[in-house]
Protein backbone atom coordinates (compact mmCIF):
# COMPACT_ATOMS: atom_id res chain seq x y z
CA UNK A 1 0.00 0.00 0.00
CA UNK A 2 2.80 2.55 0.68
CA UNK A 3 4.83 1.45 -2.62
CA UNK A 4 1.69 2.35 -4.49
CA UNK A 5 0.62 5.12 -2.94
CA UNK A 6 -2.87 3.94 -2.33
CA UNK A 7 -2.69 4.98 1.31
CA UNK A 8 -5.33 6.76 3.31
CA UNK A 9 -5.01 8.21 6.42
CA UNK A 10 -6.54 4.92 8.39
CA UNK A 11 -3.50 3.02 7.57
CA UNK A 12 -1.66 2.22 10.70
CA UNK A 13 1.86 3.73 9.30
CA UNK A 14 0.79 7.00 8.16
CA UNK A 15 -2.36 7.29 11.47
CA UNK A 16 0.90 6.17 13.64
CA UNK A 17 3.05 9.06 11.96
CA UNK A 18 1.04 11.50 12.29
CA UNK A 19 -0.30 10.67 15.87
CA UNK A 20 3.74 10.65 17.00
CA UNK A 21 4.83 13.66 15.54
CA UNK A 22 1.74 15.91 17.04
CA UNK A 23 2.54 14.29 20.23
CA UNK A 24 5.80 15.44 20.26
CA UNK A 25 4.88 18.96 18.98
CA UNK A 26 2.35 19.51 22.21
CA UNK A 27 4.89 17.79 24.57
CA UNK A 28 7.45 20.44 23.64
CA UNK A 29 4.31 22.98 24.04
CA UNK A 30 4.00 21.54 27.60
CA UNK A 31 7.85 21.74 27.96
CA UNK A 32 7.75 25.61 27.09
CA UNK A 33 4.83 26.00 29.63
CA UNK A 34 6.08 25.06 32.44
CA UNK A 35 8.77 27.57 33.43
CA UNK A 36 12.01 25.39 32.03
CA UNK A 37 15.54 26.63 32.10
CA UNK A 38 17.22 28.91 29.44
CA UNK A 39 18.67 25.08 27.71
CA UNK A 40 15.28 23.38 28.14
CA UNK A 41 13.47 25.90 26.48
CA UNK A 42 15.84 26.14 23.32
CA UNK A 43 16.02 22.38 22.88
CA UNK A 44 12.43 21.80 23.14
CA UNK A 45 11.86 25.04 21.06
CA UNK A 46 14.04 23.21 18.60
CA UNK A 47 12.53 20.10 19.06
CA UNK A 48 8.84 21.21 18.57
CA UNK A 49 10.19 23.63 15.27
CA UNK A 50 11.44 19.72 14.23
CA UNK A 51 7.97 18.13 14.78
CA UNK A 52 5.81 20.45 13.60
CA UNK A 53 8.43 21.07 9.82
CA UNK A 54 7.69 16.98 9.27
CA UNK A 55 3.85 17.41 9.73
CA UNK A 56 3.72 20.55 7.68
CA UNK A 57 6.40 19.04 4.98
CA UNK A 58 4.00 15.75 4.60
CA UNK A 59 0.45 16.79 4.93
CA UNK A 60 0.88 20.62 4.43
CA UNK A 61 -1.34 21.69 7.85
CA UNK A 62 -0.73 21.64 11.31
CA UNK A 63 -3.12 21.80 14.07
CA UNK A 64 -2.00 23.49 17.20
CA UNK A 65 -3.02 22.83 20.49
CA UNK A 66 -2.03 25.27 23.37
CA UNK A 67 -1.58 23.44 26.81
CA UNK A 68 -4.52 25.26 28.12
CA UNK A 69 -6.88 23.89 25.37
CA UNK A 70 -9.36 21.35 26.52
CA UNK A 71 -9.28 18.36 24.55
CA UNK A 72 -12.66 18.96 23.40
CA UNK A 73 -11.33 21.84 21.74
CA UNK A 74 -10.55 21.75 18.56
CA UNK A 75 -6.71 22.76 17.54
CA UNK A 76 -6.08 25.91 16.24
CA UNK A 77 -5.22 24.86 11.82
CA UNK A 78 -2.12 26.16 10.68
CA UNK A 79 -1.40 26.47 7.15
CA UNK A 80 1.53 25.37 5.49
CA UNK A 81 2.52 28.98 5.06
CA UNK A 82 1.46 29.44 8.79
CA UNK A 83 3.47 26.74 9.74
CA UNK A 84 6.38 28.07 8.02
CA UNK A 85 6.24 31.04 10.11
CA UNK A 86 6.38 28.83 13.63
CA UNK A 87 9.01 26.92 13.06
CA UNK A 88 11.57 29.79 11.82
CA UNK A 89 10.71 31.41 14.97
CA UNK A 90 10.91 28.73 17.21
CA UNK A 91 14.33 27.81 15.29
CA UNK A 92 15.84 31.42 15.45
CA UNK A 93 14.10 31.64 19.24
CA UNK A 94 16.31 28.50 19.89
CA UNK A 95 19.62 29.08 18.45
CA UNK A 96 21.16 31.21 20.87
CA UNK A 97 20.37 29.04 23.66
CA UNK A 98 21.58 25.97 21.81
CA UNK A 99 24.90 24.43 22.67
CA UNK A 100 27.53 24.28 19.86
CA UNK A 101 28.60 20.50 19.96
CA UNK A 102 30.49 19.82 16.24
CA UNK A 103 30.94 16.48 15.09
CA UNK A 104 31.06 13.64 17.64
CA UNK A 105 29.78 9.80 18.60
CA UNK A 106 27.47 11.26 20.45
CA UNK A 107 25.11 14.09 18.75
CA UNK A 108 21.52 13.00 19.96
CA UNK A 109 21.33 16.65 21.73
CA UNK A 110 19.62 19.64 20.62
CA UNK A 111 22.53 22.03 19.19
CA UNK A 112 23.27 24.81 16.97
CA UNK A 113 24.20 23.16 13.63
CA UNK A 114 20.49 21.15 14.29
CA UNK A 115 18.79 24.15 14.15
CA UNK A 116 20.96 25.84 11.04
CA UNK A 117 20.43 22.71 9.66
CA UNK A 118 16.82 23.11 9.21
CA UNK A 119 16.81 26.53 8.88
CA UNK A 120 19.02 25.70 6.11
CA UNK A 121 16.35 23.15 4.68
CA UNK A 122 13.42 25.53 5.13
CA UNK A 123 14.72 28.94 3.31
CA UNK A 124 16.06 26.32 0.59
CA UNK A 125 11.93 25.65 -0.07
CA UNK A 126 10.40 28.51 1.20
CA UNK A 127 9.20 29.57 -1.73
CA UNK A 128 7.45 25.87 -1.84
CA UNK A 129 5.66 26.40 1.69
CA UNK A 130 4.93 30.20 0.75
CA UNK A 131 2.95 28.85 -2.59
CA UNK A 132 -0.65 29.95 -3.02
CA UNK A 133 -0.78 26.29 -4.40
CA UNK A 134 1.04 23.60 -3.63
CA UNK A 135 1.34 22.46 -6.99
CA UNK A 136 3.22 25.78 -7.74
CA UNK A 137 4.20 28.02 -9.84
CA UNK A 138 7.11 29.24 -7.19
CA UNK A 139 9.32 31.65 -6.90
CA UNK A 140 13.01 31.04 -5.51
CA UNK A 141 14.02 34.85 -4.10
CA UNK A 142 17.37 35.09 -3.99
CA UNK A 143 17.87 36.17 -0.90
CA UNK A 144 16.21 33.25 0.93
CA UNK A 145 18.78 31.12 -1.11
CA UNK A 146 21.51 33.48 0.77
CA UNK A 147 19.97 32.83 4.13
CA UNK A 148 20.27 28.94 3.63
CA UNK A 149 23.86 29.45 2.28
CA UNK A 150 24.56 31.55 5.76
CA UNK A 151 23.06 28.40 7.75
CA UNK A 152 24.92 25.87 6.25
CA UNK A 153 27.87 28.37 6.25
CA UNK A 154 27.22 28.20 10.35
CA UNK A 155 27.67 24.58 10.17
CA UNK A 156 30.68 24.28 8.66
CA UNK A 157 31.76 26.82 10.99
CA UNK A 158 30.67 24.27 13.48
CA UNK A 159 33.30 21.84 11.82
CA UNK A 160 30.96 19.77 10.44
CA UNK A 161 31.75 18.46 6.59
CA UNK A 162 30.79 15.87 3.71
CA UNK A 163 32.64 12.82 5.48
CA UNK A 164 35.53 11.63 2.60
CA UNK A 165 34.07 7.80 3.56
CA UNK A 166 30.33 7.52 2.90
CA UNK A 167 30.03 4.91 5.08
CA UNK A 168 31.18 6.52 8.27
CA UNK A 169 27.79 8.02 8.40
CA UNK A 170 26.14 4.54 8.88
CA UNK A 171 28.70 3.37 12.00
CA UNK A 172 28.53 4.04 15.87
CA UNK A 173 31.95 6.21 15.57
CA UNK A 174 31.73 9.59 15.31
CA UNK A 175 32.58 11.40 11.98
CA UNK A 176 32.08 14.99 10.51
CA UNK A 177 28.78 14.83 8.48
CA UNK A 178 26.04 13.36 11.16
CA UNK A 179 24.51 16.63 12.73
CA UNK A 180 21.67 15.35 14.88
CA UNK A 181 20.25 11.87 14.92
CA UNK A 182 16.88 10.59 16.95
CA UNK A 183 16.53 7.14 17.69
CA UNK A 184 12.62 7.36 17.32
């Protein structure tokens, strides 16, 4: 069913997907709510902006639920444009609270070249989730192209880089190219 795209939203895959990643979007909310440190708030600023980019990048809306919605309350709709919005400012809310951490074993943390990442990723398509239609036309502006050359410039910065050994990326050791990974 997924090969042929014959999916609907009842299959357990995509229901799952969807469930998991709004989850995580109003557990971050509920993060945010409750008074957390200067760190906590950037990482789960960060980690809501990542969240809420896959649900707007796959179905092209986002409902938002505020902590202090009942849950018979229907979430607040944001469009893909909408959406957009949120997660650059949650990202640019985040990064100067992020910790810079550059290539390493161990980069399951919220940090800096995270958040350029996506930044990166998002003003390289804006002009996708801007579109009156998501079928296009669009229109690349040339200076979002600049701000996702600055991001990645940030991660480089960072000392991140393509690894010379492909394969590095796929082993437990650390090496220069693996900027964040989640094990869910």
């Amino acid at each position: 069913t997924l090969d042929a795209h014959t999916w609907d939203a009842t299959h357990g895959s995509i229901r799952d997907s969807w469930n998991q990643l709004n989850q995580r979007v109003f557990k971050a909310t509920e993060i945010l709510a409750s008074n957390p440190s200067a760190a906590q708030k950037a990482e789960a600023l960060f980690l809501r902006a990542l969240n809420m980019y896959h649900v707007m990048d796959y179905w092209g809306q986002v409902p938002f639920r505020e902590v202090t919605q009942g849950v018979d309350e229907l979430p607040k709709t944001l469009s893909r444009s909408e959406a957009f919005d949120f997660v650059v400012k949650d990202l640019t809310d985040a990064l100067a609270g992020l910790t810079k951490i550059g290539p390493s074993a161990n980069n399951g943390k919220a940090n800096k070249a995270a958040a350029n990442f996506l930044l990166a990723k998002l003003y390289l398509n804006k002009a996708v989730y801007k579109a009156a239609a998501p079928e296009g036309p669009y229109t690349f502006d040339k200076a979002d192209m600049d701000k996702a050359i600055a991001y990645v410039d940030a991660i480089t910065a960072d000392g991140y880089s393509l690894d010379k050994d492909y394969f590095n990326a796929f082993t437990t050791k650390g090496n220069s190219e693996t900027i964040f990974v989640s094990l869910e």
